[in-house]
N, C-alpha and C. Protein backbone atom coordinates (compact mmCIF):
# COMPACT_ATOMS: atom_id res chain seq x y z
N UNK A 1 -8.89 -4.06 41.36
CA UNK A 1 -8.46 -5.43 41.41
C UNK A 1 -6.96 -5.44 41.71
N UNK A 2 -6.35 -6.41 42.58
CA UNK A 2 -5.02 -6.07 43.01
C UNK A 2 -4.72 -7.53 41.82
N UNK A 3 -3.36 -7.13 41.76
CA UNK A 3 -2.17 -7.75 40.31
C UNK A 3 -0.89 -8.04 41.42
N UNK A 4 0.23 -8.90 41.05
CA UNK A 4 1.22 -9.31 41.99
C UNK A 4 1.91 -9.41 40.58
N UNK A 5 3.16 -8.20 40.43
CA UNK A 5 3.87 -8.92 39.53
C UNK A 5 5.56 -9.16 39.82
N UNK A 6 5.84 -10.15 39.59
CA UNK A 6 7.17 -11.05 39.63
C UNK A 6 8.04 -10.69 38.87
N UNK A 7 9.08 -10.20 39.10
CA UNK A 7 9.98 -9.46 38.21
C UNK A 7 11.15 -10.20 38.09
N UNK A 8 11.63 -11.20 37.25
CA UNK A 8 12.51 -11.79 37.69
C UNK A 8 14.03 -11.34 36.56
N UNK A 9 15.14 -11.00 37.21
CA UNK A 9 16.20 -10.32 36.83
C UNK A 9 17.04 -11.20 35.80
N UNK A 10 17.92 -10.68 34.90
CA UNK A 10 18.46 -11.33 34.20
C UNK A 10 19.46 -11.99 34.47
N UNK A 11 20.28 -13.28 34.97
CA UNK A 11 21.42 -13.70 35.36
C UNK A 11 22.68 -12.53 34.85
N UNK A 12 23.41 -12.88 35.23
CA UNK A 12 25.07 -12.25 35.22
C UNK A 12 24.77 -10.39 34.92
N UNK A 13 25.25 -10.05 34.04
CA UNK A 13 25.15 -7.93 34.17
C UNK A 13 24.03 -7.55 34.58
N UNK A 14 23.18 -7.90 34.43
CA UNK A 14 21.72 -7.20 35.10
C UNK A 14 21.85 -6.41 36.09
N UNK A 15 22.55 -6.89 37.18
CA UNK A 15 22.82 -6.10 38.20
C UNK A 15 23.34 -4.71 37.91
N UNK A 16 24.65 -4.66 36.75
CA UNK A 16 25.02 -2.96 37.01
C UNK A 16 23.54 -2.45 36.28
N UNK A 17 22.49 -3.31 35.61
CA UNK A 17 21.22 -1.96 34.98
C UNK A 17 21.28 -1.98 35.56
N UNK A 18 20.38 -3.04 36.31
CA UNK A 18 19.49 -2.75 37.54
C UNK A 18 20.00 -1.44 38.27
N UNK A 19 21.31 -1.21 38.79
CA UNK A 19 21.65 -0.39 39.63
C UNK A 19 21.80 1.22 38.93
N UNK A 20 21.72 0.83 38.13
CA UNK A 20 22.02 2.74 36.74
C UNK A 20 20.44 2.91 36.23
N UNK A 21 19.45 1.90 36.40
CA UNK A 21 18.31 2.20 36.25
C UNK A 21 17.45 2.80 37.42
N UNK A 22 18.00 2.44 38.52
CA UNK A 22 17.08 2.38 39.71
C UNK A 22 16.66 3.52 39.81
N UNK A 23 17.37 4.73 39.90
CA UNK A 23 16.50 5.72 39.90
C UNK A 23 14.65 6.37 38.96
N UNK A 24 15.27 5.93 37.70
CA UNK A 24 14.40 5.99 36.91
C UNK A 24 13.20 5.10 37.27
N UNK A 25 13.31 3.90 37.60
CA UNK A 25 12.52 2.36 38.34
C UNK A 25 11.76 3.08 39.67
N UNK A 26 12.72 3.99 40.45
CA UNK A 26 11.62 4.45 41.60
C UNK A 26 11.02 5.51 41.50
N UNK A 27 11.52 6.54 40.15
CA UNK A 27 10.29 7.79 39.86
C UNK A 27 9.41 7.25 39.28
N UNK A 28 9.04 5.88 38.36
CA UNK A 28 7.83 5.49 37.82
C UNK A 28 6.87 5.03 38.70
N UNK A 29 7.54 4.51 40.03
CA UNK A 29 6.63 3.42 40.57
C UNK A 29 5.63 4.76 41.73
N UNK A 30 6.93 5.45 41.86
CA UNK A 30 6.41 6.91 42.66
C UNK A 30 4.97 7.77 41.81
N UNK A 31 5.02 7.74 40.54
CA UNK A 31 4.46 8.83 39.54
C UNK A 31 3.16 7.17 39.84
N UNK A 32 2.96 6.20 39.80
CA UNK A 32 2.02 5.26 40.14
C UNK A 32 1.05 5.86 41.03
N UNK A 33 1.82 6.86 42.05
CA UNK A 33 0.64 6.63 43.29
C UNK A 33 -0.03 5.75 44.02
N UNK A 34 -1.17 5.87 44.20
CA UNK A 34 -1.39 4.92 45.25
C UNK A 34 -2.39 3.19 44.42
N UNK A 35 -1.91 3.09 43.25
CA UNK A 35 -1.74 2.20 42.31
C UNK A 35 -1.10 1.08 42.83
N UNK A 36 0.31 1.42 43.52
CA UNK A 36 1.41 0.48 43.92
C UNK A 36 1.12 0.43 45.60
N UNK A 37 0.96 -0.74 45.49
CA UNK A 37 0.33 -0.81 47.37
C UNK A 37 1.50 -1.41 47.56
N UNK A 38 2.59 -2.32 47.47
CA UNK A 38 3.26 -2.83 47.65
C UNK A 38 4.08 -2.94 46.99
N UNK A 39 6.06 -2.82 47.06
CA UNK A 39 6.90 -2.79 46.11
C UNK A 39 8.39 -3.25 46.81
N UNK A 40 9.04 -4.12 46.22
CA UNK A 40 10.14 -4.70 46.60
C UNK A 40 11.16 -5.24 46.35
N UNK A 41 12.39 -5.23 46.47
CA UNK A 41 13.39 -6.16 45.67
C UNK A 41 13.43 -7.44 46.14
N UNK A 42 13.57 -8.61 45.31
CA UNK A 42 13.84 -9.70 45.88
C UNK A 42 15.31 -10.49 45.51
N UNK A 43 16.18 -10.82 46.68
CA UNK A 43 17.18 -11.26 46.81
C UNK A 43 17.72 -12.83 46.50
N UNK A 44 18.91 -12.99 45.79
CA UNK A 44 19.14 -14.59 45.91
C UNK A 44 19.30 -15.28 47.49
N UNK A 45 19.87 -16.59 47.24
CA UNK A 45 19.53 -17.26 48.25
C UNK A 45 20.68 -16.56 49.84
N UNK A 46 21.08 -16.33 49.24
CA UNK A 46 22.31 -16.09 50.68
C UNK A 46 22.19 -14.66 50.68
N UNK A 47 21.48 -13.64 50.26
CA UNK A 47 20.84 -12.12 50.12
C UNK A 47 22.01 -11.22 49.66
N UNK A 48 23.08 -11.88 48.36
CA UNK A 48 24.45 -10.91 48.25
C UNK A 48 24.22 -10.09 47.33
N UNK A 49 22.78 -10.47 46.81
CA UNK A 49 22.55 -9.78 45.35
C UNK A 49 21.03 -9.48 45.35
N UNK A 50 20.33 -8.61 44.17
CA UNK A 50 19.54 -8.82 44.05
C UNK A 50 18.67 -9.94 42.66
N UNK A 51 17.81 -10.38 42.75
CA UNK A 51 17.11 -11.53 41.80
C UNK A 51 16.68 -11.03 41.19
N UNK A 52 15.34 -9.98 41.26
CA UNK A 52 14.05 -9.63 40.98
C UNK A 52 13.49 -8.48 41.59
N UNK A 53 12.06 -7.96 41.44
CA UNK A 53 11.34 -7.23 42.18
C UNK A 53 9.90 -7.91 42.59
N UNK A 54 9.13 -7.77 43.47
CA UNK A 54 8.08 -7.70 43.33
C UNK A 54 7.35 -6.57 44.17
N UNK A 55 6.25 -6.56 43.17
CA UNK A 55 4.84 -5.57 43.62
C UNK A 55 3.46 -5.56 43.36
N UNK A 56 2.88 -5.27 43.88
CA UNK A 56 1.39 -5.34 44.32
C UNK A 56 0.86 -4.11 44.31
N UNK A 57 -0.18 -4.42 43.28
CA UNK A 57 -0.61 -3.08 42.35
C UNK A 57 -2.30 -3.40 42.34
N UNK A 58 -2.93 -2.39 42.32
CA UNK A 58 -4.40 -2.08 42.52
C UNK A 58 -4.75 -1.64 41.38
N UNK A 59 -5.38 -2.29 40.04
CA UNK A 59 -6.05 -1.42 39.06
C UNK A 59 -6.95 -2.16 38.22
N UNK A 60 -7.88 -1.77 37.26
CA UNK A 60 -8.98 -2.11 36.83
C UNK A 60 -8.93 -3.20 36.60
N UNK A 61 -7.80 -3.71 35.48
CA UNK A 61 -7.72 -5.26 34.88
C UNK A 61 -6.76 -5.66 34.59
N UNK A 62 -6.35 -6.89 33.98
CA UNK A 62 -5.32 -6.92 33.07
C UNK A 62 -4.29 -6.22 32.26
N UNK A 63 -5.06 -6.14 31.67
CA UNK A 63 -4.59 -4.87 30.94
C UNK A 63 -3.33 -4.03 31.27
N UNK A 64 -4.52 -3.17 32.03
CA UNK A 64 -3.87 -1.97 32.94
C UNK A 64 -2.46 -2.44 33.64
N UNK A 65 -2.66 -3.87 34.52
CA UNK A 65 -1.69 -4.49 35.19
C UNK A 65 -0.28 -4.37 33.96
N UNK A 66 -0.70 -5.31 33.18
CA UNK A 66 0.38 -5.62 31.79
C UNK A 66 1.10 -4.20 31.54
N UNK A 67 0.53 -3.48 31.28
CA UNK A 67 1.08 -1.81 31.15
C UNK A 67 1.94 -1.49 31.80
N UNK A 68 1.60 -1.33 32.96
CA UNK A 68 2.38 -0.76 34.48
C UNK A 68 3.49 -1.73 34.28
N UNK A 69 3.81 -2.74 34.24
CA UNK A 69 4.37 -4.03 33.86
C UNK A 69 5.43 -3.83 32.61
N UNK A 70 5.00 -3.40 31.55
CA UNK A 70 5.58 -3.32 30.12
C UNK A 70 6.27 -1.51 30.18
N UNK A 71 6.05 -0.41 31.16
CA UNK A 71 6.04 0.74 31.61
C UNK A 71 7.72 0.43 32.36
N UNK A 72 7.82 0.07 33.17
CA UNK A 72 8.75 -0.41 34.19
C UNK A 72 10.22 0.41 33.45
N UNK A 73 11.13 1.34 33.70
CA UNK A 73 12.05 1.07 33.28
C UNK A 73 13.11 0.04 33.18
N UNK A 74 13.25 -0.51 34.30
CA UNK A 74 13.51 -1.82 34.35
C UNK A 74 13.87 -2.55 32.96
N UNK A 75 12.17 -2.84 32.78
CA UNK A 75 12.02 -3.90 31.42
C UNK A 75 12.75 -2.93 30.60
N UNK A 76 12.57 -1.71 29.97
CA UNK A 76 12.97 -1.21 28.83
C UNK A 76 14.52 -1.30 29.34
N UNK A 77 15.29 -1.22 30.43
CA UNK A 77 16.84 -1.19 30.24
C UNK A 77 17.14 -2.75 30.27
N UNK A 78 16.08 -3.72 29.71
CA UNK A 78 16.34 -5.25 29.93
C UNK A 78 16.88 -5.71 31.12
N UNK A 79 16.90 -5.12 32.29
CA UNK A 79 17.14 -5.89 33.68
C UNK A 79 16.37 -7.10 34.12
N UNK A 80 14.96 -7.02 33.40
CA UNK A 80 14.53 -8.13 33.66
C UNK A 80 14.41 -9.02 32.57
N UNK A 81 14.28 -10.69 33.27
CA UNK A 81 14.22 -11.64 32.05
C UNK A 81 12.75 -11.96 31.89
N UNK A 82 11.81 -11.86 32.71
CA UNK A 82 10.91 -11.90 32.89
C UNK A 82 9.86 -11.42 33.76
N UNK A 83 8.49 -10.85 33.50
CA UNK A 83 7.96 -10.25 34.49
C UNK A 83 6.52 -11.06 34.36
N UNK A 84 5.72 -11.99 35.39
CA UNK A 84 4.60 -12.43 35.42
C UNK A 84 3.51 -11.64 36.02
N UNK A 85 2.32 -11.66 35.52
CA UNK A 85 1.14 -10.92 35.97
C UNK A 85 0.34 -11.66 36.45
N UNK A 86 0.25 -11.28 37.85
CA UNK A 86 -1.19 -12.39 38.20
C UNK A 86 -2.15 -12.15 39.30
N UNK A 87 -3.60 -11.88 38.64
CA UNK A 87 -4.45 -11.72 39.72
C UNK A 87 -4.75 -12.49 40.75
């Protein structure tokens, strides 16, 4: 079952995690395999920064989605303010 989740970044410092996390953010999504069909940053309006991520993920259920989701280094270095799951 494919999942779309919305990663949306925390206003103001987020950015330096985001950027001291990233490595860690692209060996998880890598160690995913072919789980992650789709993966991306998403930019504010005039593209000077980044907002968010999104990606598009292939797996059994819910669940599983929420995991991969709650997994993220990302979330654990609080870069994001929010992340939505949705089939």
């Amino acid at each position: 079952m494919l999942f779309v989740l919305i990663c949306k970044d925390k206003p103001g410092e987020g950015l330096a995690r985001r950027v001291a996390t990233r490595p860690a953010h692209l060996a998880y999504l890598e160690s995913l395999g072919d789980k992650v069909r789709c993966a991306g940053g998403m930019l504010n309006d005039d593209a000077s920064e980044p907002r968010g991520s999104l990606l598009l993920i292939e797996v059994d259920d819910l669940e599983a989605a929420k995991a991969i989701a709650a997994g993220d280094p990302y979330w654990a270095a609080d870069v994001f303010e929010s992340i939505e799951v949705i089939p």
